[in-house]
N, C-alpha and C. Protein backbone atom coordinates (compact mmCIF):
# COMPACT_ATOMS: atom_id res chain seq x y z
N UNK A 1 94.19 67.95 132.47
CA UNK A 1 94.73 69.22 132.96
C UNK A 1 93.72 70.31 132.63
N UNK A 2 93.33 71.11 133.96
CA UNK A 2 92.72 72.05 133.47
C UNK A 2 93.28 73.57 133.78
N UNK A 3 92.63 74.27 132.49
CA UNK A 3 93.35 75.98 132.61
C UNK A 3 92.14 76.55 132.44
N UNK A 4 92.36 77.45 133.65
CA UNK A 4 91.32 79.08 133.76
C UNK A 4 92.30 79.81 133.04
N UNK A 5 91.22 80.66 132.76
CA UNK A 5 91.19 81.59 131.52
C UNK A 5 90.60 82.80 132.48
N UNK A 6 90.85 83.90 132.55
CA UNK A 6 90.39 85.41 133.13
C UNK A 6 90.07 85.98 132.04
N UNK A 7 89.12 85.98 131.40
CA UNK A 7 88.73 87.03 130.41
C UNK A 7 88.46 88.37 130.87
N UNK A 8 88.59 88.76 131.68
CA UNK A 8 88.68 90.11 132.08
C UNK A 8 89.82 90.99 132.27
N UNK A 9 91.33 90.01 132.72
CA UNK A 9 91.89 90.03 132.72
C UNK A 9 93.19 90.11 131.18
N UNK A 10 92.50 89.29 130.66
CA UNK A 10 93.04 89.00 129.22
C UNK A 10 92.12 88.43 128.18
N UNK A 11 91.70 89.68 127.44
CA UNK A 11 90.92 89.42 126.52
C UNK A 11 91.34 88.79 125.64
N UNK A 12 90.13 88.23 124.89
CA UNK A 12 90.54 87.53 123.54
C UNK A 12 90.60 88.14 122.33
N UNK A 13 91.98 87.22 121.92
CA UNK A 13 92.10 88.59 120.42
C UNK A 13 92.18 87.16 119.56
N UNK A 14 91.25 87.79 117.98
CA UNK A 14 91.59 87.01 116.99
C UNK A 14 93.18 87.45 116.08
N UNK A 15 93.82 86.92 116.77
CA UNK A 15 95.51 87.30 115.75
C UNK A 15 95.21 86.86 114.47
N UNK A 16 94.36 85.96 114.12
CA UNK A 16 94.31 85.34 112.28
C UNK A 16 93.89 86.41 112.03
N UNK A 17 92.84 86.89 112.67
CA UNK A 17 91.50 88.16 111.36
C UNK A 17 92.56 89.25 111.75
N UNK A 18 93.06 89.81 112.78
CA UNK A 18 94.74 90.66 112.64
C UNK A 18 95.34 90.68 111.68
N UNK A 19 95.98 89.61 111.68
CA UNK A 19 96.86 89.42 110.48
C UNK A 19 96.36 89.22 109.02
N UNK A 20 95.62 88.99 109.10
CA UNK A 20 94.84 89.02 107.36
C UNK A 20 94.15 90.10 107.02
N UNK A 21 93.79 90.98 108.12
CA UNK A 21 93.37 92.27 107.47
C UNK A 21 94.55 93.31 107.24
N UNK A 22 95.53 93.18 108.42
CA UNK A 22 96.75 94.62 108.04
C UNK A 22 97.53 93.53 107.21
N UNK A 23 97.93 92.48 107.31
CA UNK A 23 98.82 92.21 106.26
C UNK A 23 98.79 92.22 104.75
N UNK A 24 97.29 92.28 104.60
CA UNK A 24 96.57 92.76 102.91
C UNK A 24 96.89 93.73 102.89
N UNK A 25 96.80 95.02 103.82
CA UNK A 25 96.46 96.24 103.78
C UNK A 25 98.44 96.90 103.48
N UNK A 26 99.25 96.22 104.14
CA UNK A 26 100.50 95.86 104.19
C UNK A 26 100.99 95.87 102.77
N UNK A 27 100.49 94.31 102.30
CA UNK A 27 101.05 93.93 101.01
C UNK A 27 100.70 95.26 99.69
N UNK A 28 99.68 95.25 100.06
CA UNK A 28 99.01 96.27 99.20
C UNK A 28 99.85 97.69 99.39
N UNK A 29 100.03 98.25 100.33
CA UNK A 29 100.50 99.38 100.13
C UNK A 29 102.39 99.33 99.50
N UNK A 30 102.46 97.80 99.76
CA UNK A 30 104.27 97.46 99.39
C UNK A 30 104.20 97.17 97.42
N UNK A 31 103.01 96.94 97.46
CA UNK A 31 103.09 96.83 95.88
C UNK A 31 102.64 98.39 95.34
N UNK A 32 101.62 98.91 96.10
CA UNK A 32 101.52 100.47 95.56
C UNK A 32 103.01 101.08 95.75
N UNK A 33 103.78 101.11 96.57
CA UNK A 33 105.56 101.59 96.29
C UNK A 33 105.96 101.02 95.25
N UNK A 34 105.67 99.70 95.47
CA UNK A 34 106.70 99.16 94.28
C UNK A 34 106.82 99.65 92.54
N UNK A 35 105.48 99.67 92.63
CA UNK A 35 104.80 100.44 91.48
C UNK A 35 105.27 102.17 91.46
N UNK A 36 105.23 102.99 92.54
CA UNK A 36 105.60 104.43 92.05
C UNK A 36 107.46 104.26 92.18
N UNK A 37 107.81 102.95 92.27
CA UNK A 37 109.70 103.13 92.17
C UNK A 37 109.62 102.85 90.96
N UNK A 38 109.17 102.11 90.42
CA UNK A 38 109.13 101.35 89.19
C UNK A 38 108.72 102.84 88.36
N UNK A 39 107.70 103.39 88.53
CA UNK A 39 107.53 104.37 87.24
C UNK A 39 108.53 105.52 87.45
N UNK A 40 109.24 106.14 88.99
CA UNK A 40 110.25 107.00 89.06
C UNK A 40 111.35 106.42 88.29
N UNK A 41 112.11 105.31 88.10
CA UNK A 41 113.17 104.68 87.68
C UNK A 41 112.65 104.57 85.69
N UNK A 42 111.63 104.46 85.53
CA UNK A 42 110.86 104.90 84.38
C UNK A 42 111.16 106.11 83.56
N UNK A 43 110.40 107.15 84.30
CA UNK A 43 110.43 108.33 84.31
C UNK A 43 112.06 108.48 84.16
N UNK A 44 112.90 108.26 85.13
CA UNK A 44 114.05 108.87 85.15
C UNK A 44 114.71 108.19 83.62
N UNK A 45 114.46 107.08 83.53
CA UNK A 45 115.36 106.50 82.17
C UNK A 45 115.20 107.55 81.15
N UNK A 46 114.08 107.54 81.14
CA UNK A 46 113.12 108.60 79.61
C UNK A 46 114.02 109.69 79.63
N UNK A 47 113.93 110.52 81.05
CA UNK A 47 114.61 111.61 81.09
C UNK A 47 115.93 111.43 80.76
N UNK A 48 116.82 110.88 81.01
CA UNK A 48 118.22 110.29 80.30
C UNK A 48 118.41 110.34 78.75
N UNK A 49 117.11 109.33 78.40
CA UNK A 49 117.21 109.46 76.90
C UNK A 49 116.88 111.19 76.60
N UNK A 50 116.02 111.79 76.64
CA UNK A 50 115.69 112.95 76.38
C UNK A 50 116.75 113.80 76.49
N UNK A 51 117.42 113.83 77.31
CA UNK A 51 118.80 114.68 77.61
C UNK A 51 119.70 114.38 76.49
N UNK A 52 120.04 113.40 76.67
CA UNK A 52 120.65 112.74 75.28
C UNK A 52 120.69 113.44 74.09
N UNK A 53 119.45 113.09 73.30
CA UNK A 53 118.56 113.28 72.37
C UNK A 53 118.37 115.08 71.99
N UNK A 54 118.43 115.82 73.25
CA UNK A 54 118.78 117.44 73.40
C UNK A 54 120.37 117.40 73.13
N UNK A 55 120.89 116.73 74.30
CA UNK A 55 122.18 117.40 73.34
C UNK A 55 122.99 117.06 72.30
N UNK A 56 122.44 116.01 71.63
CA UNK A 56 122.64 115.36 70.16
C UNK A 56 122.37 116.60 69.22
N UNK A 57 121.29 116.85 69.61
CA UNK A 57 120.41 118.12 68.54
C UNK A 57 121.22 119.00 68.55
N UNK A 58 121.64 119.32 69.68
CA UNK A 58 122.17 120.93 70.08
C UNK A 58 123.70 120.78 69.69
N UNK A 59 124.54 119.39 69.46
CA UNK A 59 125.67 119.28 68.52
C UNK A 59 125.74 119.59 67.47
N UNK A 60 124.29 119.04 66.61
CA UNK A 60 124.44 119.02 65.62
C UNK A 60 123.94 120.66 65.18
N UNK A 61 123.30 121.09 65.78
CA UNK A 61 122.76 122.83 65.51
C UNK A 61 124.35 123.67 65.48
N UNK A 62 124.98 123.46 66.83
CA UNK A 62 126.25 124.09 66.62
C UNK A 62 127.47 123.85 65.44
N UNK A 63 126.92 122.42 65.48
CA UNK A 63 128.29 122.32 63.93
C UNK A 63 127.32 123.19 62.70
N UNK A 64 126.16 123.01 62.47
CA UNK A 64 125.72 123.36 61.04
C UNK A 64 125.69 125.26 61.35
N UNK A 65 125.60 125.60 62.35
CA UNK A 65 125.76 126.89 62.89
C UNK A 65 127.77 127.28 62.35
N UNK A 66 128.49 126.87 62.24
CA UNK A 66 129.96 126.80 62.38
C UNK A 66 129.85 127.12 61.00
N UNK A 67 129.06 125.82 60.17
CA UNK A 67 129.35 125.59 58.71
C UNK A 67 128.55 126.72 58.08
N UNK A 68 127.25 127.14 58.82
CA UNK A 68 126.90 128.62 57.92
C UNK A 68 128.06 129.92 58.24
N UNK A 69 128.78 129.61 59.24
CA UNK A 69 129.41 130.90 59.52
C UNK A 69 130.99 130.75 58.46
N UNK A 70 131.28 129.74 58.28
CA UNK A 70 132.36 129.50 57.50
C UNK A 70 131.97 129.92 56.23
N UNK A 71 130.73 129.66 55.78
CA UNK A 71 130.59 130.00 54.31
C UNK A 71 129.93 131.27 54.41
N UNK A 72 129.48 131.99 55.12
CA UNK A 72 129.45 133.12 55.15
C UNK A 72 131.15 134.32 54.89
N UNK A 73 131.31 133.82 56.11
CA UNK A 73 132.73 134.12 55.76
C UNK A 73 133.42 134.12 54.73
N UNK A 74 133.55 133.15 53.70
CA UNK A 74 133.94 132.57 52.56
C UNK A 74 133.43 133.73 51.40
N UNK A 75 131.87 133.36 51.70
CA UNK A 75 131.13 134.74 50.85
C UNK A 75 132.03 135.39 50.64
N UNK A 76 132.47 136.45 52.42
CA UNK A 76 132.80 138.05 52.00
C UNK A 76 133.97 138.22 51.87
N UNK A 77 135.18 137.17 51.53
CA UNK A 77 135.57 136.81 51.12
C UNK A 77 136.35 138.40 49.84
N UNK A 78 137.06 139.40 49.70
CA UNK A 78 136.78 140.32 48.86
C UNK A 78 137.29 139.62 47.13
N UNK A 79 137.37 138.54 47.00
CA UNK A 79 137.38 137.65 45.39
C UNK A 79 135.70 137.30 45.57
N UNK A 80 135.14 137.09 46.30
CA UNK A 80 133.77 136.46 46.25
C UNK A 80 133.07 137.29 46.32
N UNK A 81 133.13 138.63 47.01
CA UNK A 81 132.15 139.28 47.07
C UNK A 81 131.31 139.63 45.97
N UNK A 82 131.74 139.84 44.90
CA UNK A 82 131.08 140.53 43.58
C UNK A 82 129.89 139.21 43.36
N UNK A 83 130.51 137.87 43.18
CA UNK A 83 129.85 136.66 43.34
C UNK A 83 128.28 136.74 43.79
N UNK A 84 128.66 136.46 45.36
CA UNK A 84 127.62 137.15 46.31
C UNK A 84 126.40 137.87 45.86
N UNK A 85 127.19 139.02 45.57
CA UNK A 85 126.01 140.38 45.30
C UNK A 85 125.69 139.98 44.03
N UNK A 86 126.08 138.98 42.57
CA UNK A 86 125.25 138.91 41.67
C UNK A 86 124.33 137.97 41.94
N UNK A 87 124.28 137.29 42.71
CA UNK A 87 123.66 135.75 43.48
C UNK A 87 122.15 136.54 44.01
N UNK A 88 122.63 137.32 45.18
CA UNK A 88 121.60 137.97 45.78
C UNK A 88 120.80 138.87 44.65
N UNK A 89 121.41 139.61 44.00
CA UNK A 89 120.70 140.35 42.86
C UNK A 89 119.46 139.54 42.13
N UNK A 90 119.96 138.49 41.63
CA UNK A 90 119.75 137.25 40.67
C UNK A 90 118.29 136.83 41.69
N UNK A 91 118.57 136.48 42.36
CA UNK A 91 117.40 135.82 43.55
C UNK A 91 116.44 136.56 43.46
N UNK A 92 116.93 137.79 43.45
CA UNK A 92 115.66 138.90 44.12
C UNK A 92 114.78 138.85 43.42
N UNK A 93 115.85 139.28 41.74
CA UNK A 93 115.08 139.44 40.18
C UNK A 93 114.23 138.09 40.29
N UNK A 94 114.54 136.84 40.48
CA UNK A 94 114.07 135.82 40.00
C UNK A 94 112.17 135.74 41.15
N UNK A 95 112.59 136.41 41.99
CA UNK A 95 111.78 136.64 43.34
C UNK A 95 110.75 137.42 42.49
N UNK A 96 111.15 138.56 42.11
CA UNK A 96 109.74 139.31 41.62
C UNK A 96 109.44 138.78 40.46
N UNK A 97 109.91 138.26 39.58
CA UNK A 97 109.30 137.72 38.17
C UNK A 97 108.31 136.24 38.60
N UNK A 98 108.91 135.56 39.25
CA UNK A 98 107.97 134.80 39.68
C UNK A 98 106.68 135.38 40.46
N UNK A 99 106.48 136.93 40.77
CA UNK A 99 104.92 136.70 41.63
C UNK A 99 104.66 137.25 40.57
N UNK A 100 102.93 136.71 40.74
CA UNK A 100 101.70 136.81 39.57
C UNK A 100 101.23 138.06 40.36
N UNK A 101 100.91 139.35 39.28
CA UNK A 101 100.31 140.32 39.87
C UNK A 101 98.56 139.94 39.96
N UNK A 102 98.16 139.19 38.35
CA UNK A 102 96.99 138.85 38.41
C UNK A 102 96.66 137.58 39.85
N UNK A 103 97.45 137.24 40.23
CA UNK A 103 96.51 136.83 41.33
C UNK A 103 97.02 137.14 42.52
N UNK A 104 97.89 138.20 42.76
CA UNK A 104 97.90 138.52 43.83
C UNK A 104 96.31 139.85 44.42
N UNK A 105 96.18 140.22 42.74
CA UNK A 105 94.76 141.05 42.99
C UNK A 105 93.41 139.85 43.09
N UNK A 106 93.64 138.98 42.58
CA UNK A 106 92.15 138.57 42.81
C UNK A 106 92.46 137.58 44.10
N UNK A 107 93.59 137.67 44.83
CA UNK A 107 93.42 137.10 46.29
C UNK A 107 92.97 138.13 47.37
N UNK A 108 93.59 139.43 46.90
CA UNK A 108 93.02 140.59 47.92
C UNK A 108 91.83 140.66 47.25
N UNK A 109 90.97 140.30 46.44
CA UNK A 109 89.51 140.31 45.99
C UNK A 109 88.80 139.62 46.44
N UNK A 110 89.03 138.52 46.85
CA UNK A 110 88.55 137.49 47.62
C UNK A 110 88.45 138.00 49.27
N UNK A 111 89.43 138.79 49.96
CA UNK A 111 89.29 138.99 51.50
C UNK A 111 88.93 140.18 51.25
N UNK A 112 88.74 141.37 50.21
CA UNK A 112 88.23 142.95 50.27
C UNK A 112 86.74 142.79 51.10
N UNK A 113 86.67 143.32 52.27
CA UNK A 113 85.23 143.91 52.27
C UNK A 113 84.58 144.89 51.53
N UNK A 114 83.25 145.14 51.00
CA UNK A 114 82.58 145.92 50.99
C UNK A 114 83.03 147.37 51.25
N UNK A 115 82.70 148.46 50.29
CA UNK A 115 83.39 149.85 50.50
C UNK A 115 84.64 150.07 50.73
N UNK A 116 85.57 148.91 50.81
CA UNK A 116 86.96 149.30 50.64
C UNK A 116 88.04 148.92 49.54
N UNK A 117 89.11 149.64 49.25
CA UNK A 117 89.66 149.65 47.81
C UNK A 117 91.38 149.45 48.09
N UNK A 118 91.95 149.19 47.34
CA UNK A 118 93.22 149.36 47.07
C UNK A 118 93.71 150.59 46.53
N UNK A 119 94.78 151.29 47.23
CA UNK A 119 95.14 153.25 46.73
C UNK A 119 96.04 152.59 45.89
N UNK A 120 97.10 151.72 46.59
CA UNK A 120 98.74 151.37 46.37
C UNK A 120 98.83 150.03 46.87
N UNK A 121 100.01 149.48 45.99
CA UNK A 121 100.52 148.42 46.56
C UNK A 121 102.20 148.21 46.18
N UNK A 122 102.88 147.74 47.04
CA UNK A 122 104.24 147.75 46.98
C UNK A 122 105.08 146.63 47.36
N UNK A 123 105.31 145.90 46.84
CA UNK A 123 106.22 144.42 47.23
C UNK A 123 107.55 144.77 47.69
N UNK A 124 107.99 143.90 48.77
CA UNK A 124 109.45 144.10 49.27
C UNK A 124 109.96 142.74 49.56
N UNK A 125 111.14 142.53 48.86
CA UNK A 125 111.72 141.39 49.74
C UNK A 125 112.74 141.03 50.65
N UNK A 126 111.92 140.67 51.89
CA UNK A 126 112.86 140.69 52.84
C UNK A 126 114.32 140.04 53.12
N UNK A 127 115.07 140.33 54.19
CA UNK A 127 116.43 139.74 54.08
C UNK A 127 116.25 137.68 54.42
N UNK A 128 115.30 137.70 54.71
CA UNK A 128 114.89 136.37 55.09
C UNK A 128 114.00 135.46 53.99
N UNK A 129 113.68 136.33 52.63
CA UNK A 129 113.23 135.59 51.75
C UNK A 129 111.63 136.05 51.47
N UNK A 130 111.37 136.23 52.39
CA UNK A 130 109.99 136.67 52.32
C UNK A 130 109.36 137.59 52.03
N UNK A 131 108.15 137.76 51.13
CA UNK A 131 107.55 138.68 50.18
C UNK A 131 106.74 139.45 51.68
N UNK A 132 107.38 140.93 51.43
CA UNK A 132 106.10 141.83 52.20
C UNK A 132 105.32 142.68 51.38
N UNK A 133 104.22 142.64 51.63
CA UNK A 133 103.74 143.94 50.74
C UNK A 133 102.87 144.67 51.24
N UNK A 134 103.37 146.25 50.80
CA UNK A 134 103.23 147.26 51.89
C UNK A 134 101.30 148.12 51.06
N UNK A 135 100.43 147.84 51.69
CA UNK A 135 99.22 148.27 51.05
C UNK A 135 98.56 149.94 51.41
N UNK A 136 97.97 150.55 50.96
CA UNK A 136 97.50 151.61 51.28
C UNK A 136 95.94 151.30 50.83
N UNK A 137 95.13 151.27 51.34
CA UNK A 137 93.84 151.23 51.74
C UNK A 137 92.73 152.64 52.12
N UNK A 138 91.32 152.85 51.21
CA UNK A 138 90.57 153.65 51.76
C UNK A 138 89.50 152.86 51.63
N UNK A 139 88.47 153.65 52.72
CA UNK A 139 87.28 153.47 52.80
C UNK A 139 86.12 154.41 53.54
N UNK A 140 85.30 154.01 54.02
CA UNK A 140 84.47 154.95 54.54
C UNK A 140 84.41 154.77 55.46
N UNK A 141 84.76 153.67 56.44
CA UNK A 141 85.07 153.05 57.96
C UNK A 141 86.35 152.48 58.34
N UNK A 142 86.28 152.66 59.77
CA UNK A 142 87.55 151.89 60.00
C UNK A 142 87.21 150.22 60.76
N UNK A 143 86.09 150.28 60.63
CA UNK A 143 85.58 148.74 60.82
C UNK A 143 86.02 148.13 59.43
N UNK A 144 85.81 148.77 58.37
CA UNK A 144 85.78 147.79 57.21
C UNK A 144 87.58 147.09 56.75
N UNK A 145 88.61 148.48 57.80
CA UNK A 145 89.54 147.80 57.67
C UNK A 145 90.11 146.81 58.63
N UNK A 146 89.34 146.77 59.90
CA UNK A 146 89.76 145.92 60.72
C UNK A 146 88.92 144.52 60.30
N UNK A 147 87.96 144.18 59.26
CA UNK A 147 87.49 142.91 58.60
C UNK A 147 88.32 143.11 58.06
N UNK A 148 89.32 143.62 57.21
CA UNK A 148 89.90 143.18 56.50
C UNK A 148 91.30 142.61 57.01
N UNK A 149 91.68 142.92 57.57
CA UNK A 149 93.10 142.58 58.90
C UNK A 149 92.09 141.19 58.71
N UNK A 150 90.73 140.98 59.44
CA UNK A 150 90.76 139.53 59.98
C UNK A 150 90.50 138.48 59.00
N UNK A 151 89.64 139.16 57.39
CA UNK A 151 89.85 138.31 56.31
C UNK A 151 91.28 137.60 55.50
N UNK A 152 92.35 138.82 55.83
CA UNK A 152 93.71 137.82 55.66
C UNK A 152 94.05 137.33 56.18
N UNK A 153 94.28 137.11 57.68
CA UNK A 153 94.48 136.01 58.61
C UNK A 153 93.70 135.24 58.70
N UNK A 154 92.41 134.88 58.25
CA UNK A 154 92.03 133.69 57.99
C UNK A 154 92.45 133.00 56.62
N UNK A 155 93.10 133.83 55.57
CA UNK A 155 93.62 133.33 54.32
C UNK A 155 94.53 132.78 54.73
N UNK A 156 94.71 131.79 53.47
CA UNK A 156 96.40 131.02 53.68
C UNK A 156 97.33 131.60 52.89
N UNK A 157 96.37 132.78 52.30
CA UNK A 157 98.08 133.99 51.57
C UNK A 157 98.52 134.66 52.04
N UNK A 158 97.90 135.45 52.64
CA UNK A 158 98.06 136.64 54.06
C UNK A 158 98.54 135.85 54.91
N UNK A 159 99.80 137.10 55.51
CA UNK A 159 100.30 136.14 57.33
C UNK A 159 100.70 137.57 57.91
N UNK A 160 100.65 137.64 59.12
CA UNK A 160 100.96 138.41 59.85
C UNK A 160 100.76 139.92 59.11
N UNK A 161 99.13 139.90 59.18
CA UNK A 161 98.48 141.71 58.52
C UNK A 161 98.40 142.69 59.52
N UNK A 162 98.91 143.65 59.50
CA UNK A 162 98.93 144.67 60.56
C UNK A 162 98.56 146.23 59.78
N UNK A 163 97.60 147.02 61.07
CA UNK A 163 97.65 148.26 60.33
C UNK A 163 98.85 148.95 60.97
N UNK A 164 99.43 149.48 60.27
CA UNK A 164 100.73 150.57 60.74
C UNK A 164 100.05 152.47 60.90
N UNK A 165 99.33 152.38 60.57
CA UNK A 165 99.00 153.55 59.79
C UNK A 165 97.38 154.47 59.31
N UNK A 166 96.76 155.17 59.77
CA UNK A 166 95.86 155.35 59.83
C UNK A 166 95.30 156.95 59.95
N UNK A 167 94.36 157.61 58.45
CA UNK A 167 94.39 158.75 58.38
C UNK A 167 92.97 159.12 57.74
N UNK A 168 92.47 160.31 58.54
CA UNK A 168 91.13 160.91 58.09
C UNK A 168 90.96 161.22 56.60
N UNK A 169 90.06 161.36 55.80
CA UNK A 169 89.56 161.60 54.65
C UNK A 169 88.99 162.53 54.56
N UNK A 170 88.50 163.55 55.18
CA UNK A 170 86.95 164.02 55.31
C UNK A 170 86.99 165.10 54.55
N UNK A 171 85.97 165.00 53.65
CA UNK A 171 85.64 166.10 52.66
C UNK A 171 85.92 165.39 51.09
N UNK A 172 86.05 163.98 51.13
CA UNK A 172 86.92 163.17 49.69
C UNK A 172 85.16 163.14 48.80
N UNK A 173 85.19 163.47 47.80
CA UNK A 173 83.82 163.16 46.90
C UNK A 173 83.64 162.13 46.89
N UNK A 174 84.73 161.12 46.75
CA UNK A 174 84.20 159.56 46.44
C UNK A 174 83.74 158.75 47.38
N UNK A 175 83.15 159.41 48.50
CA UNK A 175 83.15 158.89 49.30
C UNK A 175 84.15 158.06 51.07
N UNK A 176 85.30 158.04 50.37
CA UNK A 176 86.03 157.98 51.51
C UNK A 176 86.48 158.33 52.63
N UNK A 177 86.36 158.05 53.96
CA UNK A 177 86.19 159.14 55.07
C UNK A 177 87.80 158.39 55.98
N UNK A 178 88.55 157.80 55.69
CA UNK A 178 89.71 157.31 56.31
C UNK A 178 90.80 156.45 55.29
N UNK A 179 91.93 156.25 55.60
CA UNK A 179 92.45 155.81 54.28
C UNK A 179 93.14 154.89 55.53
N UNK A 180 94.13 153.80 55.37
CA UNK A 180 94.87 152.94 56.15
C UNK A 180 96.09 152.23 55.15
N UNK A 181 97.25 152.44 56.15
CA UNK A 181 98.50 151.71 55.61
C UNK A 181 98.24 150.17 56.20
N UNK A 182 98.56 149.26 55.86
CA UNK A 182 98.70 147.92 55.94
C UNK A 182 100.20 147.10 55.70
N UNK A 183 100.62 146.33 56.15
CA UNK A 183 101.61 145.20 55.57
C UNK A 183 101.65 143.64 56.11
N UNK A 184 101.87 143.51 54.99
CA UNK A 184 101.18 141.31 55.48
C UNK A 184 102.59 140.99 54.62
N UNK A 185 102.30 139.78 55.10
CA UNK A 185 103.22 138.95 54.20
C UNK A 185 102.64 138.12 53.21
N UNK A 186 103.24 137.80 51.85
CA UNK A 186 102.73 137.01 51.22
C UNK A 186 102.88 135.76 50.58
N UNK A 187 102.36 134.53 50.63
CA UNK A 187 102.59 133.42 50.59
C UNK A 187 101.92 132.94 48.87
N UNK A 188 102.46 133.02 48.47
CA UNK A 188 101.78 132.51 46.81
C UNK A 188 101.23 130.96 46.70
N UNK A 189 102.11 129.88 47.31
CA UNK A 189 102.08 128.52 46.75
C UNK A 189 101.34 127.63 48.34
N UNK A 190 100.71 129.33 48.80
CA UNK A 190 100.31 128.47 50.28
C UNK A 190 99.06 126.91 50.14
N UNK A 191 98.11 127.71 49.22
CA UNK A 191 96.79 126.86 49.11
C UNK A 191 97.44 125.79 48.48
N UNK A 192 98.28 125.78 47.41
CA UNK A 192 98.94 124.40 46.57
C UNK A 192 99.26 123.70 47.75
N UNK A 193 100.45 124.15 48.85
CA UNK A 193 101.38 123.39 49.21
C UNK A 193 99.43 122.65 50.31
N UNK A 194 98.91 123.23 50.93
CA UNK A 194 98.29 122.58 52.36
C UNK A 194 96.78 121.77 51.22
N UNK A 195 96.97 121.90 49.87
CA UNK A 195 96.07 120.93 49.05
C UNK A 195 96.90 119.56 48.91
N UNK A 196 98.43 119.55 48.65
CA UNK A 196 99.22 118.61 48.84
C UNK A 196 99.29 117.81 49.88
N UNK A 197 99.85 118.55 50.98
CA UNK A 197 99.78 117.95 52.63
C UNK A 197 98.27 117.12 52.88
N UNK A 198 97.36 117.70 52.35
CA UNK A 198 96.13 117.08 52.76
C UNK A 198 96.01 116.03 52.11
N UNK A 199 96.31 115.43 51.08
CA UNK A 199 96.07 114.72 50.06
C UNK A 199 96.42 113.08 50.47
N UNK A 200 95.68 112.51 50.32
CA UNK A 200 96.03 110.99 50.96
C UNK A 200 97.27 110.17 50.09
């Protein structure tokens, strides 16, 4: 039996090399999906746990939030109050007897620039626990007090140094041509505690 063939009519196609090139190209792009469902269904689990895990936290913030407000309450309390205020008294006292004046001067000795001095110094403690202390500063520049703003913030005793305050001198014999208010906070047991942390 014989068959004509019209190749002009009906060309020849290779269907194998067809099919083995888009069906790779096929498979391949069905495993690249498969792969971004797989990490969305991923992704989404995580996010589940994370939600979770937020509002676990945020239970437990509101109960211990409840329990400071109960014992607050309790505090003011008018049988407790006197309590209270010898507690807070007691703290404060115990607050200033514990800072060392001798080294709170030879830590501002360590960040003093050049030509500038200490007028005053004044400790406060805040409602949050924390030592402020309020400085009065002269010198003959006001560069020498803005090194000094940046020598306590590179200390680990100094935190958050700001000038508030800032006033001409001119005509002082000793030399001083500007004087500056200051207040930082102060950290006493900073270098101990980050010599600890570091420590193997």
């Amino acid at each position: 039996m014989r068959l004509d063939i019209n190749l002009a009519t009906h060309p020849y196609e290779d269907v194998r090399r067809f099919w083995l090139r888009w069906g790779t190209a096929l498979a391949g792009l069905g495993l690249f999906s498969l792969l971004l469902v797989l990490g969305v269904i991923s992704a989404w689990s995580g996010a589940n746990k994370d939600r979770e895990s937020i509002t676990r936290l945020e239970q437990q913030i509101a109960a211990r939030d409840q329990q400071k407000q109960q014992a607050v309450a309790q505090m003011n309390l008018p049988h407790n109050r006197e309590v209270r205020d010898r507690a807070e008294f007691l703290n404060a006292l115990f607050e200033r007897k514990s800072l060392s004046w001798t080294r709170v001067f030879e830590d501002l000795e360590r960040v003093m620039p050049p030509h500038l001095h200490v007028v005053s110094i004044h400790p406060e403690m805040t409602p949050e626990g924390e030592l402020e202390l309020k400085l009065v500063v002269a010198g003959q520049s006001r560069d020498r007090a803005i090194e000094l703003v940046r020598n306590m913030e590179d200390s680990q005793r100094f935190q958050r140094t700001q000038i508030e305050q800032e006033a001409g001198m001119a005509g002082q014999t000793n030399g001083d041509n500007v004087q500056f208010e200051l207040s930082t906070f102060y950290i006493p047991g900073a270098e101990a505690a980050a010599s600890k942390g570091g420590a193997p």
